[in-house]
Protein backbone atom coordinates (compact mmCIF):
# COMPACT_ATOMS: atom_id res chain seq x y z
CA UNK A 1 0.00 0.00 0.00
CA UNK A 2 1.20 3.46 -0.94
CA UNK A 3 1.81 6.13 1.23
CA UNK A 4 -0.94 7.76 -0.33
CA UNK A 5 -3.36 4.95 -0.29
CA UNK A 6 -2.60 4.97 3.46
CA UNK A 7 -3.61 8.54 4.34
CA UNK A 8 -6.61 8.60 2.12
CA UNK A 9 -7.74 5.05 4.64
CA UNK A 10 -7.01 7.10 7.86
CA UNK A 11 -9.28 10.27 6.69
CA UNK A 12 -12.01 7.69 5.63
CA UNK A 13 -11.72 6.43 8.69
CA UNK A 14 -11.83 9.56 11.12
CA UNK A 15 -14.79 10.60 8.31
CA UNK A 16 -16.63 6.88 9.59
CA UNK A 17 -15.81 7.98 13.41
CA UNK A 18 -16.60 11.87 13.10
CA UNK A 19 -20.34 10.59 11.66
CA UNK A 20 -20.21 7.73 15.03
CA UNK A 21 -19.48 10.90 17.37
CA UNK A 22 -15.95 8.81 17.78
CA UNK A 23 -12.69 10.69 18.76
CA UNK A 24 -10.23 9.74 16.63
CA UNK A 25 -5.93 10.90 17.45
CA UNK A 26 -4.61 12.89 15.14
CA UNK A 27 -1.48 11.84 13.11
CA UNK A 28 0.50 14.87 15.00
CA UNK A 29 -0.23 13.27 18.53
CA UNK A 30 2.99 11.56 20.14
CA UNK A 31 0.92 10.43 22.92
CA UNK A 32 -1.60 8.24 20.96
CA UNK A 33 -1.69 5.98 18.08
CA UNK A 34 -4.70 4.94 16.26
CA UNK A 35 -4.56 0.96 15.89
CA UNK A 36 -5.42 2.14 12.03
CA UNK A 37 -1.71 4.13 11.63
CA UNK A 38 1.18 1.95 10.04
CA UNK A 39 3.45 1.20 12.08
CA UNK A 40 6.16 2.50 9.87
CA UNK A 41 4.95 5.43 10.16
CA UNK A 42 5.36 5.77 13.82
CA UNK A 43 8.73 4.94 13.48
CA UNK A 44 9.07 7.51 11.12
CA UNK A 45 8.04 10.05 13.32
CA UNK A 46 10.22 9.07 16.18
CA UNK A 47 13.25 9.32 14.22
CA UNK A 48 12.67 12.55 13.09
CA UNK A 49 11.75 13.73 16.73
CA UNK A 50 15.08 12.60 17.96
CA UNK A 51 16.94 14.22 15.50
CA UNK A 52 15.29 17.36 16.42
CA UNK A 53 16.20 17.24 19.70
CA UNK A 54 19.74 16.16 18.75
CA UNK A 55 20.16 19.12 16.66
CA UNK A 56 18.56 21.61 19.54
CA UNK A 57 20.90 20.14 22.04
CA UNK A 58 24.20 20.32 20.20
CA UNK A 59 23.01 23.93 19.04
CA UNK A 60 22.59 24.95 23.36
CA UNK A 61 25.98 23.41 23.90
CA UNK A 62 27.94 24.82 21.00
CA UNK A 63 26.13 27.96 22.08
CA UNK A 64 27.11 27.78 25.69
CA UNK A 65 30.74 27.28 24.63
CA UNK A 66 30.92 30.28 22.18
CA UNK A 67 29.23 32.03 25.46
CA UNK A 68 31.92 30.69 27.57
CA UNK A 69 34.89 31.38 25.22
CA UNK A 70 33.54 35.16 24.82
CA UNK A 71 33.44 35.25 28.52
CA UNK A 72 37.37 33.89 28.86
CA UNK A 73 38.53 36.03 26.01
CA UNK A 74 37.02 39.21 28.05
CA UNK A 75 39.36 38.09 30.71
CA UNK A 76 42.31 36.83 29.16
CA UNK A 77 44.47 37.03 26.04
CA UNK A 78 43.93 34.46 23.59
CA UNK A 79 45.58 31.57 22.46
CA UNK A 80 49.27 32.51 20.46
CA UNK A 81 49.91 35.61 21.91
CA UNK A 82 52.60 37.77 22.51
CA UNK A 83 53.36 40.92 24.59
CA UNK A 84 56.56 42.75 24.17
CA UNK A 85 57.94 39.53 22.81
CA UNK A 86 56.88 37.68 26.03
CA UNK A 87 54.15 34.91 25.66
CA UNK A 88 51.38 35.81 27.47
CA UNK A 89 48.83 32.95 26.13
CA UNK A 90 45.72 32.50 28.08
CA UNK A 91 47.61 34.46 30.87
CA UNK A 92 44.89 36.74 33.11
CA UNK A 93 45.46 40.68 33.09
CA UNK A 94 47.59 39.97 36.40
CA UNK A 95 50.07 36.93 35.07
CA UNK A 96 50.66 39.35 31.95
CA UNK A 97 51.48 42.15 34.06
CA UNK A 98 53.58 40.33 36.46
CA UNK A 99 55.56 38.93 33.01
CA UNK A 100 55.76 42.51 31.90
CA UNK A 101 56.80 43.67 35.28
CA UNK A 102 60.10 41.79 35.50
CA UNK A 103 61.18 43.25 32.07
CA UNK A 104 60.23 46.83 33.06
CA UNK A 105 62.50 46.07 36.09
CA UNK A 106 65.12 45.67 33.84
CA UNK A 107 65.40 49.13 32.44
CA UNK A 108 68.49 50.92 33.59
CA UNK A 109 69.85 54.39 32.44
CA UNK A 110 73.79 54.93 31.64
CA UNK A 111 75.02 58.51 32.72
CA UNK A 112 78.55 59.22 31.59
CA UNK A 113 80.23 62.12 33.18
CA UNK A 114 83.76 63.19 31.89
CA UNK A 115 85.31 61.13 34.60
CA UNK A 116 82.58 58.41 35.31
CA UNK A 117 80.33 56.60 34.89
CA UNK A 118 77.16 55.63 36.89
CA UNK A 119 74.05 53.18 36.20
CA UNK A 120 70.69 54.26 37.44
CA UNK A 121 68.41 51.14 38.27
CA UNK A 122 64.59 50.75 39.73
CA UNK A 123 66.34 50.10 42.98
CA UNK A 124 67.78 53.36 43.39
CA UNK A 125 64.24 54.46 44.01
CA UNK A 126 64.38 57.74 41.82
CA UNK A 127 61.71 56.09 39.56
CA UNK A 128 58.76 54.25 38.79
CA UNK A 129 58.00 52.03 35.72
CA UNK A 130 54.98 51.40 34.48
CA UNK A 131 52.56 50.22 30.99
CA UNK A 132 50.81 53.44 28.71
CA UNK A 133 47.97 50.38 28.96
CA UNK A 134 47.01 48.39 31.64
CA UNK A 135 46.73 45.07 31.33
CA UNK A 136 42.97 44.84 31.30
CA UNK A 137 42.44 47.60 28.39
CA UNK A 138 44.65 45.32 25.95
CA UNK A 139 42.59 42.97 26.84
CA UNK A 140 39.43 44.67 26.06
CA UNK A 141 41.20 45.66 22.90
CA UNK A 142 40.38 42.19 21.57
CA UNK A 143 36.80 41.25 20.19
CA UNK A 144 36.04 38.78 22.49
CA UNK A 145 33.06 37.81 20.35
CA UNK A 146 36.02 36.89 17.06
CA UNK A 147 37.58 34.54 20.01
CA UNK A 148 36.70 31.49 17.15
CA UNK A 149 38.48 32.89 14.43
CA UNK A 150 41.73 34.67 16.49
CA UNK A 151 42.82 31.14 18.38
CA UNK A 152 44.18 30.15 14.69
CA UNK A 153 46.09 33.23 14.08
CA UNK A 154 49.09 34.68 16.57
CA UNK A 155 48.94 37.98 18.03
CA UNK A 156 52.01 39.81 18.57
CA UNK A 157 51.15 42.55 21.11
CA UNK A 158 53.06 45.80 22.02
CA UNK A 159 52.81 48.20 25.02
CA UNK A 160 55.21 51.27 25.23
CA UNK A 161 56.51 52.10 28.69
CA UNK A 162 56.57 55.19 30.85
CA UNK A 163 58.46 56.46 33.74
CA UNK A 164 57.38 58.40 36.86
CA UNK A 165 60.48 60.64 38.48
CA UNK A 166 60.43 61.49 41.50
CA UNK A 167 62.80 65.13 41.35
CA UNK A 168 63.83 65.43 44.89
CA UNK A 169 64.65 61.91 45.04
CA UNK A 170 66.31 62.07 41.99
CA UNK A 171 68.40 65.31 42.94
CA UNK A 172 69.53 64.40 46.16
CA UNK A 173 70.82 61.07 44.63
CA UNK A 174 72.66 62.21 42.06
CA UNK A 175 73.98 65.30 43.77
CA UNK A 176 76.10 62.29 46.21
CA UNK A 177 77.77 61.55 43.11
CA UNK A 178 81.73 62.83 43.88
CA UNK A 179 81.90 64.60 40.04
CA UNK A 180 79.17 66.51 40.91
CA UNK A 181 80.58 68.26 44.38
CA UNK A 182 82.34 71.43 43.76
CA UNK A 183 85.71 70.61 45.09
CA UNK A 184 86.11 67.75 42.56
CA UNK A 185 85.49 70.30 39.18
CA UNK A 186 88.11 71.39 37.70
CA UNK A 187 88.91 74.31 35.00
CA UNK A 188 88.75 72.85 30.90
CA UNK A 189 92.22 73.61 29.58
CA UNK A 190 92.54 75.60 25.45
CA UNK A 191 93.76 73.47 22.55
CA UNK A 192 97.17 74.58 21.50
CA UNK A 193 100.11 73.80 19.19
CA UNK A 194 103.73 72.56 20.05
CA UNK A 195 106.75 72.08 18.17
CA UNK A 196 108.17 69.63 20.26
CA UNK A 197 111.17 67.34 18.69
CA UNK A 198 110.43 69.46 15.31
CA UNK A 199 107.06 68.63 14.44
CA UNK A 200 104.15 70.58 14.68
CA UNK A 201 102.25 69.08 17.82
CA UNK A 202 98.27 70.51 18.40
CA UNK A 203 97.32 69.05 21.96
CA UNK A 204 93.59 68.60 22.36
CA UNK A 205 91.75 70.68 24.44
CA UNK A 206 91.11 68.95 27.81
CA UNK A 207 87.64 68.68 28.67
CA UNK A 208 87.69 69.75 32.44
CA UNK A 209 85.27 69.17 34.97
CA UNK A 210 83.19 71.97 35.80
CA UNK A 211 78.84 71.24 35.18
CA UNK A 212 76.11 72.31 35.62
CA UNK A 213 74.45 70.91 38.38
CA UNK A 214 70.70 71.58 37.69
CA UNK A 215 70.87 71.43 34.46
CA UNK A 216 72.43 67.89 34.37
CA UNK A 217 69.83 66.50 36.89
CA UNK A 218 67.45 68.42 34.64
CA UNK A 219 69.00 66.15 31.72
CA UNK A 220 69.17 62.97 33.52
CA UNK A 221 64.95 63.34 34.58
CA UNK A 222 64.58 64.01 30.88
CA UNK A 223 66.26 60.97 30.12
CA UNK A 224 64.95 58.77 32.16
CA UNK A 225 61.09 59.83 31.45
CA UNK A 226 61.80 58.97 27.90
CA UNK A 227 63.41 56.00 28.84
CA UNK A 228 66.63 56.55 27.04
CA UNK A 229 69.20 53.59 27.39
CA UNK A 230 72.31 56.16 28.16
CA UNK A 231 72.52 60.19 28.67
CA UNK A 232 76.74 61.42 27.72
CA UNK A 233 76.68 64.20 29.86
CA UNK A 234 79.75 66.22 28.06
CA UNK A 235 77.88 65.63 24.68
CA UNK A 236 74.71 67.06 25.99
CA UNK A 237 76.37 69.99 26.72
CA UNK A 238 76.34 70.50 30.69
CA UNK A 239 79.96 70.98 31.02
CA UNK A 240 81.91 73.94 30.82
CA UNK A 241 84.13 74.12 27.46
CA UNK A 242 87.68 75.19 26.36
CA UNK A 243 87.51 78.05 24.57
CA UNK A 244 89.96 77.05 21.86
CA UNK A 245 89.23 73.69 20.67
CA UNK A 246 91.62 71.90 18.41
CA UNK A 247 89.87 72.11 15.41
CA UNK A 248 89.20 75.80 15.68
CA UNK A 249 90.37 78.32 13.54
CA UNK A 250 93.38 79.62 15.60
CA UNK A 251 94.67 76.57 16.41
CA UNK A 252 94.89 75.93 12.86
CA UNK A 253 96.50 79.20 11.71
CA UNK A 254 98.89 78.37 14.26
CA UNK A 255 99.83 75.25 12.91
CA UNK A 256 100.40 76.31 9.15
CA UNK A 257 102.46 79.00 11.03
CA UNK A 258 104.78 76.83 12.88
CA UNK A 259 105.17 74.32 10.08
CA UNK A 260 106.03 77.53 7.48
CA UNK A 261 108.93 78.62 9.92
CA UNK A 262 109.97 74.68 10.50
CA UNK A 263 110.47 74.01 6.36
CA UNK A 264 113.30 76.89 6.54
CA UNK A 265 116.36 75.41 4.36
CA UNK A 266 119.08 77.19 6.55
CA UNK A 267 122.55 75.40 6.00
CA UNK A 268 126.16 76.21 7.05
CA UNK A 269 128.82 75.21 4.43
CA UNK A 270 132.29 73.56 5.48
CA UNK A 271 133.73 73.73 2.13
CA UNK A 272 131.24 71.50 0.55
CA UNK A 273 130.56 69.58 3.88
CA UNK A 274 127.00 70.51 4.69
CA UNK A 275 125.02 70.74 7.89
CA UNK A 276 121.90 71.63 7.84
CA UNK A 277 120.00 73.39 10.61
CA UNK A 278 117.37 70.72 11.51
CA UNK A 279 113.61 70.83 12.42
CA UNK A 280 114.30 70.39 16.18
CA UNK A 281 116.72 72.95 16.35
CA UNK A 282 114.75 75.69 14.74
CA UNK A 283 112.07 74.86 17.38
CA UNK A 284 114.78 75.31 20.14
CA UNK A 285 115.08 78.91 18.72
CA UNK A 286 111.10 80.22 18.38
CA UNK A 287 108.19 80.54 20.89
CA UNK A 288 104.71 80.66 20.14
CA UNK A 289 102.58 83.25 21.20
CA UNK A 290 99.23 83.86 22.56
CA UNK A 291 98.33 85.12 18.89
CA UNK A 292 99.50 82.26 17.81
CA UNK A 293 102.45 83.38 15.71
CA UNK A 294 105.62 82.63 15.50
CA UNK A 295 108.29 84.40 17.60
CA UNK A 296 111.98 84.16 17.55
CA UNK A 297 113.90 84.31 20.95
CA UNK A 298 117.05 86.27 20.82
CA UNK A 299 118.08 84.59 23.75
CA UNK A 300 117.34 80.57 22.64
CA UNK A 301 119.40 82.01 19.36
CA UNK A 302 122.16 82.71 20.89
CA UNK A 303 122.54 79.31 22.98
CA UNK A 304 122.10 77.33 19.74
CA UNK A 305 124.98 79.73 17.93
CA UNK A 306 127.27 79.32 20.95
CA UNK A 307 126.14 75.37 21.06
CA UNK A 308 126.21 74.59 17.51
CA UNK A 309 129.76 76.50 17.33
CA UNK A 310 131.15 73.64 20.61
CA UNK A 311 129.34 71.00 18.79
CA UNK A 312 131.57 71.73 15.20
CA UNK A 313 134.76 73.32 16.33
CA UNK A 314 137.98 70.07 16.27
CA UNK A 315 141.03 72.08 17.41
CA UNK A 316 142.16 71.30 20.24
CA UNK A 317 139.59 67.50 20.50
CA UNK A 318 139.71 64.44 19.80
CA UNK A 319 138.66 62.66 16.37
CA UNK A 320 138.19 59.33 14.84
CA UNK A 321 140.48 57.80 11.98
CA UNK A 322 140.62 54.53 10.36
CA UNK A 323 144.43 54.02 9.83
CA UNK A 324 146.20 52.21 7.09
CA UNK A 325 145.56 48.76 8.34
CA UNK A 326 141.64 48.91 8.75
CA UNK A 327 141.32 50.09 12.26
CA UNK A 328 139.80 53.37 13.78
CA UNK A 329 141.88 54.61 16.68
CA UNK A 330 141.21 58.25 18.66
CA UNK A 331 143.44 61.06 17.76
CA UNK A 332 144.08 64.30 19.65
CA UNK A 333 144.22 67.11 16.83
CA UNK A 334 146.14 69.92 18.75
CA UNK A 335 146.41 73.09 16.73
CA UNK A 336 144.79 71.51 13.74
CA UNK A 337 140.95 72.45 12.84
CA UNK A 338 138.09 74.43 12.88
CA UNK A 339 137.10 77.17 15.66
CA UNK A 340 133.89 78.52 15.19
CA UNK A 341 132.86 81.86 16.31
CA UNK A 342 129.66 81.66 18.60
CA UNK A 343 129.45 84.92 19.56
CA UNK A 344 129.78 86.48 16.15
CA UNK A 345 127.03 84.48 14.35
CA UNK A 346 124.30 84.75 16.60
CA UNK A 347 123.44 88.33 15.48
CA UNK A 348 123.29 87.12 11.99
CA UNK A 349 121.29 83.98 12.49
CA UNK A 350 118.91 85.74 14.45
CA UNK A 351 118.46 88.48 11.57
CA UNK A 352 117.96 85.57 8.94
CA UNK A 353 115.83 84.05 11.13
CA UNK A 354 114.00 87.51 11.78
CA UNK A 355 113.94 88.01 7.64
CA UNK A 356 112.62 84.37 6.61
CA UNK A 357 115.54 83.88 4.09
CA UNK A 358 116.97 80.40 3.51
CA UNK A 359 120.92 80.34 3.49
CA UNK A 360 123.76 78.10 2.46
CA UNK A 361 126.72 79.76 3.89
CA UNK A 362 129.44 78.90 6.08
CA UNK A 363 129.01 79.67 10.02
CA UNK A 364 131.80 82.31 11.06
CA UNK A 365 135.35 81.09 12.17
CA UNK A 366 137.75 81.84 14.21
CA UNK A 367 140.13 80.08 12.32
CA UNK A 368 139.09 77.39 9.23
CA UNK A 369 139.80 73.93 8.92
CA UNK A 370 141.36 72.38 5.57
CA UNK A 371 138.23 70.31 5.27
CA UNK A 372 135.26 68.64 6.92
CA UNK A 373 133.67 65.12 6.31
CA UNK A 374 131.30 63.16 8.05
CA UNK A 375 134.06 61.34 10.48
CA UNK A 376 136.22 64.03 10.88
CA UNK A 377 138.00 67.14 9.71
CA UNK A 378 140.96 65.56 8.10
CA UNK A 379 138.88 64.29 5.06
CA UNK A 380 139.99 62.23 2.06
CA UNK A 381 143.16 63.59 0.91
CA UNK A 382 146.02 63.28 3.78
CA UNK A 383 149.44 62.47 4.77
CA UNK A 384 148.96 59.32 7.91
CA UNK A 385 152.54 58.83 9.29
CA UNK A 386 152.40 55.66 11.43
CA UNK A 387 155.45 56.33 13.97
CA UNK A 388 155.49 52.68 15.33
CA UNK A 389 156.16 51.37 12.18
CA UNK A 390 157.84 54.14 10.44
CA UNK A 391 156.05 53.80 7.22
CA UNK A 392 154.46 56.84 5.57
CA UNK A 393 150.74 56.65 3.41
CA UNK A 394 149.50 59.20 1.03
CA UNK A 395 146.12 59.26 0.76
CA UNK A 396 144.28 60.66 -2.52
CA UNK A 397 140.39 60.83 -2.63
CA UNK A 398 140.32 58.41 0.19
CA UNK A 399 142.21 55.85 -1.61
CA UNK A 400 146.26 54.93 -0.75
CA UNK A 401 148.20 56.25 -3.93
CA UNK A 402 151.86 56.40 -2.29
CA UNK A 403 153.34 54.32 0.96
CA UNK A 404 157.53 54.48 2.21
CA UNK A 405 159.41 53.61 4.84
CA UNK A 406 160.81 56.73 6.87
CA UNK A 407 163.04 57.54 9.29
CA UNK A 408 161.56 59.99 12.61
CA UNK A 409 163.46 61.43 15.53
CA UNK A 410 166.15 59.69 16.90
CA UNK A 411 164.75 58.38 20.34
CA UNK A 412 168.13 58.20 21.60
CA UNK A 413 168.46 62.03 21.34
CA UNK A 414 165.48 62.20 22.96
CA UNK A 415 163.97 64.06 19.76
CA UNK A 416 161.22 61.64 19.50
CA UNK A 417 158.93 63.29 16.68
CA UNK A 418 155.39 63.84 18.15
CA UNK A 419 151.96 62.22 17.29
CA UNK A 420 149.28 64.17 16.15
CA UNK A 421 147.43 65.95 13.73
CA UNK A 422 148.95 69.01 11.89
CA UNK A 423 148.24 71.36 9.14
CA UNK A 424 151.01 71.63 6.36
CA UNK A 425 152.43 74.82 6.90
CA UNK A 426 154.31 75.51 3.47
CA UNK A 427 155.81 73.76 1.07
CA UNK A 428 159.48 74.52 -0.70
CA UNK A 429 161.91 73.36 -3.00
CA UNK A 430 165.39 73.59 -2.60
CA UNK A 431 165.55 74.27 1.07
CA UNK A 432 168.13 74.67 3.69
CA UNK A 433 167.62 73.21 6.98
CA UNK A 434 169.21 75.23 10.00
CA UNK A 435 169.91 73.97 13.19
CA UNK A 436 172.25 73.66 16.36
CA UNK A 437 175.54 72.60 14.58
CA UNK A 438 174.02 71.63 11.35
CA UNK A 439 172.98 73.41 8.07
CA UNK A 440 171.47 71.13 5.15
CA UNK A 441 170.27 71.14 2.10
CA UNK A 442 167.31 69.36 1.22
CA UNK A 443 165.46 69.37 -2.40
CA UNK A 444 161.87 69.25 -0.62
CA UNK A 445 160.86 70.10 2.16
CA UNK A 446 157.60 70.26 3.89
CA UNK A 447 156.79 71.38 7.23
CA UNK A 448 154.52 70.50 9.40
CA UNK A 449 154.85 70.97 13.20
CA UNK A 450 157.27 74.19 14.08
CA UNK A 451 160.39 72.93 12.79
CA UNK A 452 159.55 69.37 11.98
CA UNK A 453 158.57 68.68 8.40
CA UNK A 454 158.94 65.70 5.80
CA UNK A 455 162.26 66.08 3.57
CA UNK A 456 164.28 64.12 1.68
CA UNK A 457 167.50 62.49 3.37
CA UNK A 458 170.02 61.68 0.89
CA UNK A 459 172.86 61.30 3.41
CA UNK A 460 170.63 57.87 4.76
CA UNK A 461 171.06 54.41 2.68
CA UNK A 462 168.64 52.64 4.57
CA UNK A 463 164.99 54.23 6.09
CA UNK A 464 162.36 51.88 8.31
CA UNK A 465 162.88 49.03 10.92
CA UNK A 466 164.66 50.57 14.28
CA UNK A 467 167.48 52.95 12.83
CA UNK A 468 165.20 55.96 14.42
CA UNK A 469 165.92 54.80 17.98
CA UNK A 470 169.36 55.00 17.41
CA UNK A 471 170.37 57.06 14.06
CA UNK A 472 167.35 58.99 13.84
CA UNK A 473 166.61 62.56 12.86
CA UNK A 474 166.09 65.68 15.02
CA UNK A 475 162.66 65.03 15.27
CA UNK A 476 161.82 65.42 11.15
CA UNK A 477 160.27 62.68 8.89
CA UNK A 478 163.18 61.64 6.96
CA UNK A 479 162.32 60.05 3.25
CA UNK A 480 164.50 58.47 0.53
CA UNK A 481 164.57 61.30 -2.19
CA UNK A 482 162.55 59.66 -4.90
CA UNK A 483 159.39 59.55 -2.05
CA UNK A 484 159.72 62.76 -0.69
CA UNK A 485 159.89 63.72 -4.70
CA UNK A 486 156.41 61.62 -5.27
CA UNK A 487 154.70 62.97 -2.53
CA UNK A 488 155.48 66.47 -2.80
CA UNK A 489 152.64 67.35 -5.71
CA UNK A 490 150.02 65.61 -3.04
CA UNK A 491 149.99 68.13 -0.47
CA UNK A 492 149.43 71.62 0.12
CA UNK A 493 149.09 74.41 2.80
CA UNK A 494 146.87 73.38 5.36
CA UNK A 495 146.89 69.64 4.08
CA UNK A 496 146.75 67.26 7.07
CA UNK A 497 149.48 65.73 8.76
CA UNK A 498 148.36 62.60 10.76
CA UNK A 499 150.93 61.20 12.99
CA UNK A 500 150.61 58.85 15.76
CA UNK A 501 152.78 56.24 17.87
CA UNK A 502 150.45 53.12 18.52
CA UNK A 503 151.03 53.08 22.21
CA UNK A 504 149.53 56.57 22.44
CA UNK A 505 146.39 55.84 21.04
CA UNK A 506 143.39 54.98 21.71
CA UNK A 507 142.35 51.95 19.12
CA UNK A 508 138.02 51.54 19.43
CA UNK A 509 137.28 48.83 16.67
């Protein structure tokens, strides 16, 4: 039977009980069945009642958790959520705070003063830290009623930070610090230029000590209310500055005018030998002024004249000379040299100085030397007379051109000839030689040392070896003719004479 066919037997049927005054259930009634309803379509019904009270249940229970979850979110911050970087997931206004607490503990502000440093922390008790938001309005900030759709996506939260000072606190607390009593300050020292060791030399300015007080607490409350990590006191500008500062204007006029008089070329000449007055010296000789200019000092002039005159002058000292065989011994020069004049060129140096002018020129003398070089003053052309040996060198350019053997004073006179270093007085040909009970001819002769010279000795057949401690001459440097004729053309007046007996000097290599 159809479904159809059914119904149409059930309304014929409450028809049939209507017209017998019979009440007949309804099909809607769960409370009564008529014995003339299939029973599949009880079954029916009840299956579709159930599911209606299925649905109506899950519905009250999704409904009470959506209810519940807006309720939690309006206390707490969802799921995935961060504050400041700190996880504060499903963590209560108070938990957050109490996470947010420790890291506001942690801020700390640096204060660097000229000569210290100093750290002000939460524990001093000169300030308070606290959130723009409290922990409940960020809360709030979230739609609780979205709490479905934001526990799949992370929150990263952010809450700025503020600072309450408290000023006397803060002033009496920072006014313990030792840089900021008054007897600890100290006076900021000008920039300035030097010309120590020759160079020009611009010393920094020094920074000093001296601040002020209210303004730097001022600076520090400042700081710490915006919650600054460090406050450099100097570079805020609470200290009191030089006045000249390195890289000012002055300090660098001063400094071009320095190095100006410093590049002056000023040589003295020692007949080709050159020494030049150095960078260190000039700066011996100047001052500098408050102007900053350059200023000579008559005074400082004159010491480096009378100085530089001790320093170059050989008469009368000793010098170094490598002999014949390699070594350098010490010779004392006697009579022989230079002697400069102190005294006379200090007036002149200080006018070149005074003027600007460069000079090559050669420092006044006393008396001149027959040459200069960088060991000595006997230079690279020279007679070297070894006594001990009794052997004579010419030297020509610095190289041996001529050696002899000789014959010196006879020892056993007691005319022993000399050491020492002497200046060839003159030179002749054709000579006589005059002396107690003698009178002889010589064809050169060359003198030397008063009355001791080199000359030929015809009258000897033998020179070198011993004879000169027994047969020896009256003190003169006797040669066999052809020598005395070879070295003749080397020297000249003033040419030097180097003699020296081993014994007497002093040999230092």
């Amino acid at each position: 039977m159809s479904e159809k066919e059914k119904v149409d037997e059930i309304n014929k049927a409450k028809e049939e009980a209507a017209a017998a005054d019979t009440a007949i259930p309804t099909l809607d009634s769960d409370l009564y069945l008529s014995p003339y309803v299939d029973s599949s379509v009880k079954k029916h019904r009840k299956a579709r009642h159930v599911r209606k009270i299925v649905l109506v249940s899950v519905a009250a229970v999704l409904f009470a958790v959506y209810i519940g979850g807006v309720i939690y979110h309006s206390l707490c911050f969802g799921r995935a959520t961060t504050l400041n970087g700190y996880d504060v997931s499903m963590k209560g206004a108070q938990a957050a705070y109490d996470i947010i607490k420790a890291d506001m503990n942690q801020y700390s502000l640096d204060v660097k003063f000229v000569n210290e440093e100093y750290k002000i922390t939460p524990t001093d008790g000169v300030y308070t830290i606290d959130t723009e938001y409290t922990m409940k309005q960020l809360i709030k900030k979230q739609n609780p009623f979205l709490w479905i759709v934001n526990i799949w996506n992370p929150h990263n939260l952010t809450v700025a930070y503020k600072t309450t000072v408290d000023t006397a606190a803060l002033e009496e607390y920072v006014m313990a610090y030792d840089c900021m009593k008054q007897e600890n300050m100290r006076e900021p020292k000008d920039a300035c230029v030097t010309m120590y060791d020759g160079e020009v030399n611009i010393v920094p300015e020094t920074k000093g000590s001296i601040i002020d007080t209210a303004a730097a607490i001022e600076g520090i409350q400042t700081a710490l209310s915006e919650m600054r990590e460090g406050i450099d006191m100097y570079e805020a500008g609470y200290y009191k500055k030089a006045d000249i500062c390195a890289d000012s204007e002055i300090i660098q006029k001063t400094s071009d005018a320095i190095e100006e008089y410093l590049s002056k070329k000023l040589v003295y000449n020692f007949k080709g030998y050159e020494v030049e007055i150095s960078r260190s010296d000039l700066a011996s000789m100047a001052d500098i002024t408050e102007d900053g200019s350059v200023e000579i000092n008559q005074d400082k002039v004159y010491a480096f004249a009378m100085d530089f005159a001790d320093r170059y002058t050989t008469s009368y000292t000793e010098r170094k000379f490598k002999t014949h065989t390699g070594k350098t011994i010490l010779l004392y020069g006697g009579y022989y040299g230079w002697v400069l004049d102190g005294e006379a060129e200090a007036p002149l140096l200080y006018e070149s100085l005074m003027t600007g002018e460069n000079f090559n020129r050669q420092f006044t003398c006393e008396r001149e030397g027959y040459t200069y070089c960088e060991m000595n003053d006997i230079g690279y052309n020279y007679v070297e007379i070894d006594l001990t040996n009794q052997h004579v060198y010419v030297y020509e350019n610095g190289k041996q051109v001529f050696d002899t053997p000789c014959v010196s004073g006879n020892v056993s006179w007691g005319m022993s000839t000399p050491g020492g270093i002497y200046p060839l007085t003159y030179k002749q040909k054709n000579a006589t030689l005059n002396g107690p009970g003698y009178s002889t001819p010589v064809a050169y002769w060359m003198p030397f040392n008063g009355g001791i010279g080199m000359h030929d000795a015809t009258w000897k057949s033998e020179f070198g070896g011993e004879i000169y401690k027994t047969d020896g001459s009256h003190g003169c440097i006797n040669l066999p003719l052809d020598a005395a004729a070879t070295i003749y053309p080397y020297v000249e007046q003033g040419s030097p004479i180097v003699c020296y007996w081993e014994d007497e000097v002093e040999f230092i290599d």
